[in-house]
Protein backbone atom coordinates (compact mmCIF):
# COMPACT_ATOMS: atom_id res chain seq x y z
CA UNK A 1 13.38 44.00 14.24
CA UNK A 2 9.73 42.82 14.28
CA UNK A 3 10.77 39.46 14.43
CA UNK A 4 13.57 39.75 17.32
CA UNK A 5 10.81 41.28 19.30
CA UNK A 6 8.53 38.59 19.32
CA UNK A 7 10.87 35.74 19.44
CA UNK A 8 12.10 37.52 22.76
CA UNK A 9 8.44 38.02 24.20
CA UNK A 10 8.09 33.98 23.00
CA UNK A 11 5.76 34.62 20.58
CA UNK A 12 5.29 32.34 17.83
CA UNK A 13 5.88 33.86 14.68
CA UNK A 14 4.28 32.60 10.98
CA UNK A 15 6.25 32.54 7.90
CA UNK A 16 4.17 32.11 4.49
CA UNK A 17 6.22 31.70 1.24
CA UNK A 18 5.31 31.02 -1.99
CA UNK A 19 8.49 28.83 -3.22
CA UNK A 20 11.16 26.69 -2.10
CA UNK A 21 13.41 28.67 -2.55
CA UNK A 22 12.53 31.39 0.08
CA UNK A 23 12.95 28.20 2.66
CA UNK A 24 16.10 27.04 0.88
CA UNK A 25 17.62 30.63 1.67
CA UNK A 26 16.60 30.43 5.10
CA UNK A 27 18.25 26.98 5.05
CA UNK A 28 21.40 28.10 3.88
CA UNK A 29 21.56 31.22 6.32
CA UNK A 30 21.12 29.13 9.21
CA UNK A 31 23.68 26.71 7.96
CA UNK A 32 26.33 29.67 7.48
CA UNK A 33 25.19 31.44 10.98
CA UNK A 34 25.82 27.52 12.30
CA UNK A 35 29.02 26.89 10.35
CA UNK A 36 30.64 30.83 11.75
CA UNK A 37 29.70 29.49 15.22
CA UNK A 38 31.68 26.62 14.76
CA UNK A 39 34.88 28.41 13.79
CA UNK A 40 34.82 30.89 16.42
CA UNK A 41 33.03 29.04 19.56
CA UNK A 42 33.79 25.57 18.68
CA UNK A 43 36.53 22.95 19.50
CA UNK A 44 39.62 22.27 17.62
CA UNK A 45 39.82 18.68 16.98
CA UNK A 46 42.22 16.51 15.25
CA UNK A 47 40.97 13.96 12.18
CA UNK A 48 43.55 10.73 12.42
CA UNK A 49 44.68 9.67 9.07
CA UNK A 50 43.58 6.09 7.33
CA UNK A 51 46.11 3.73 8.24
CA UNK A 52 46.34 3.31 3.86
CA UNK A 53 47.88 6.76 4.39
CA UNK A 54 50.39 6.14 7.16
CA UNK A 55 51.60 3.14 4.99
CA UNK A 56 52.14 5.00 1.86
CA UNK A 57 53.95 7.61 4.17
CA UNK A 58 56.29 4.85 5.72
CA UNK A 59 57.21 3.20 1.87
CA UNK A 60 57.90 6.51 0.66
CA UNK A 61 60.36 7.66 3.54
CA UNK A 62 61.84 3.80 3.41
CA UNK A 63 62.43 4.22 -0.53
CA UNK A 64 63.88 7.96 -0.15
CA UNK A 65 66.43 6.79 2.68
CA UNK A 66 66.96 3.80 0.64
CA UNK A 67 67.81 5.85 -2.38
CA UNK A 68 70.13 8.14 -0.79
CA UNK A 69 71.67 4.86 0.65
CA UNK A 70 72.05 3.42 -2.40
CA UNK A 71 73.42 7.15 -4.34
CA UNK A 72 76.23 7.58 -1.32
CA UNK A 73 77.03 4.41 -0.62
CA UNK A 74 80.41 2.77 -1.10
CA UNK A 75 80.02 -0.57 -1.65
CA UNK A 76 77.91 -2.02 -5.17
CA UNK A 77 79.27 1.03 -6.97
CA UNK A 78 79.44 -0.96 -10.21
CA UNK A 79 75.49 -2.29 -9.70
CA UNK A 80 74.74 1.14 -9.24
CA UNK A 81 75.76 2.09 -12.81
CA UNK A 82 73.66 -0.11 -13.91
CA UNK A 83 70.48 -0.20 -11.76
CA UNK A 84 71.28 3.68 -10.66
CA UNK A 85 66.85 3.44 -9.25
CA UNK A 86 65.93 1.39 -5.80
CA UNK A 87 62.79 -0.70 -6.70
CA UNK A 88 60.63 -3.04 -4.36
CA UNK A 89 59.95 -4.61 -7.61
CA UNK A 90 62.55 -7.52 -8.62
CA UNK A 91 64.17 -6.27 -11.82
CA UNK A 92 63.14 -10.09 -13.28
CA UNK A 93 66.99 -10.97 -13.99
CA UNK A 94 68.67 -14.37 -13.95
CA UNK A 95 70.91 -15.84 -11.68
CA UNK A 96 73.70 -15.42 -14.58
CA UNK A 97 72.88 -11.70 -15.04
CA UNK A 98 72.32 -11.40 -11.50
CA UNK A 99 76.29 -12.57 -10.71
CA UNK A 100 77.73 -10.47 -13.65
CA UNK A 101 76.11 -7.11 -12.75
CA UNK A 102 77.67 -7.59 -8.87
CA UNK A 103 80.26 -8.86 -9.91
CA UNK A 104 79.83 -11.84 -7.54
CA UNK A 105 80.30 -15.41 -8.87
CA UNK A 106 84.00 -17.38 -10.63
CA UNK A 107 85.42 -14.25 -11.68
CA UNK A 108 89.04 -13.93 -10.49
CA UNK A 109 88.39 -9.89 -8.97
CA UNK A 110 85.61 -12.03 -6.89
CA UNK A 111 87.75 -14.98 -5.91
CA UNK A 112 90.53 -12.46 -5.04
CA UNK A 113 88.72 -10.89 -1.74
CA UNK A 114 88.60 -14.35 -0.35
CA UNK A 115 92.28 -15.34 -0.86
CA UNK A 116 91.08 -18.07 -3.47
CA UNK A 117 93.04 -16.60 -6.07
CA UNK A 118 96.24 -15.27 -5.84
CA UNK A 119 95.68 -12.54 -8.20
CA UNK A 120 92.97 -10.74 -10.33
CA UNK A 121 94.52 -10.51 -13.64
CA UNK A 122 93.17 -11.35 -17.19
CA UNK A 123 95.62 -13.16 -19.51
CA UNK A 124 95.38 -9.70 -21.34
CA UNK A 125 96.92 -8.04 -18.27
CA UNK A 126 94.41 -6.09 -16.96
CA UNK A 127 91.86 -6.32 -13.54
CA UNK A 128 89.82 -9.59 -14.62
CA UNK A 129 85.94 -8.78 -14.07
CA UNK A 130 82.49 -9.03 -15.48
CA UNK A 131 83.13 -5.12 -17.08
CA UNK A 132 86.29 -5.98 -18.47
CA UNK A 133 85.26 -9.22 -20.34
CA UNK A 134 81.67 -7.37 -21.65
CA UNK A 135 83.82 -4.46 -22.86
CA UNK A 136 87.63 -4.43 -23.02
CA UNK A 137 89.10 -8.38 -22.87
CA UNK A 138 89.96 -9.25 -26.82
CA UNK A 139 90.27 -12.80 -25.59
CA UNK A 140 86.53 -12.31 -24.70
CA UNK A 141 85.06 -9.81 -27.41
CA UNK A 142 84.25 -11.30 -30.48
């Protein structure tokens, strides 16, 4: 009370203290009396985000639609078995693998959509593609 009363009559008032950390306590009250202000008087304001973080936002949302792209999709349905996780990172195939996991390249199922073959059978009988000659074709198995 002693000291509201003189600050308001503009006297000066003397503080002695023996330590540092009597003035590190007055420190921190007037940082917390400053810091209240600021929450109740102050201004909101809005901090933009680092443009790093925007771009790691976009790539995310890009992969997720992607993904769900890729999971619903109806075309590459026999890729997806195989590669069922989209990746900005090439999978470090060959051209050879590359044809035989679409499916695209000399196989007859291929030729077939563009009416270069007139059918798609194997010489077994059955649908003549990359899956059938890895796994069911005993002209191809050994």
């Amino acid at each position: 009370m002693a000291i509201e009363a003189a600050s308001s009559l503009h006297i000066p008032i003397k503080i002695w203290t023996n330590s540092l950390s009597s003035l590190m306590a007055i420190r921190n009250e007037c940082a917390d009396q400053l810091a209240k202000e600021a929450i109740t008087k102050g201004d909101p304001f809005l901090l933009h985000k680092p443009l790093s973080y925007l771009k790691a936002e976009i790539k995310s949302a890009a992969l997720s639609i992607w993904q769900d792209n890729w999971d619903n999709g109806e075309t590459g349905r026999s890729t997806h078995y195989i590669v069922p996780m989209v990746s900005n990172k090439p999978v470090g195939w060959n051209r050879e693998e590359i044809m035989f996991v679409t499916g695209h390249g000399s196989f007859p199922s291929y030729l077939l959509r563009f009416n270069l073959r007139i059918h798609d059978n194997c010489s077994c009988g059955e649908k003549e593609d990359p899956i059938h000659y890895a796994t069911k074709c005993p002209f191809a198995l050994s």
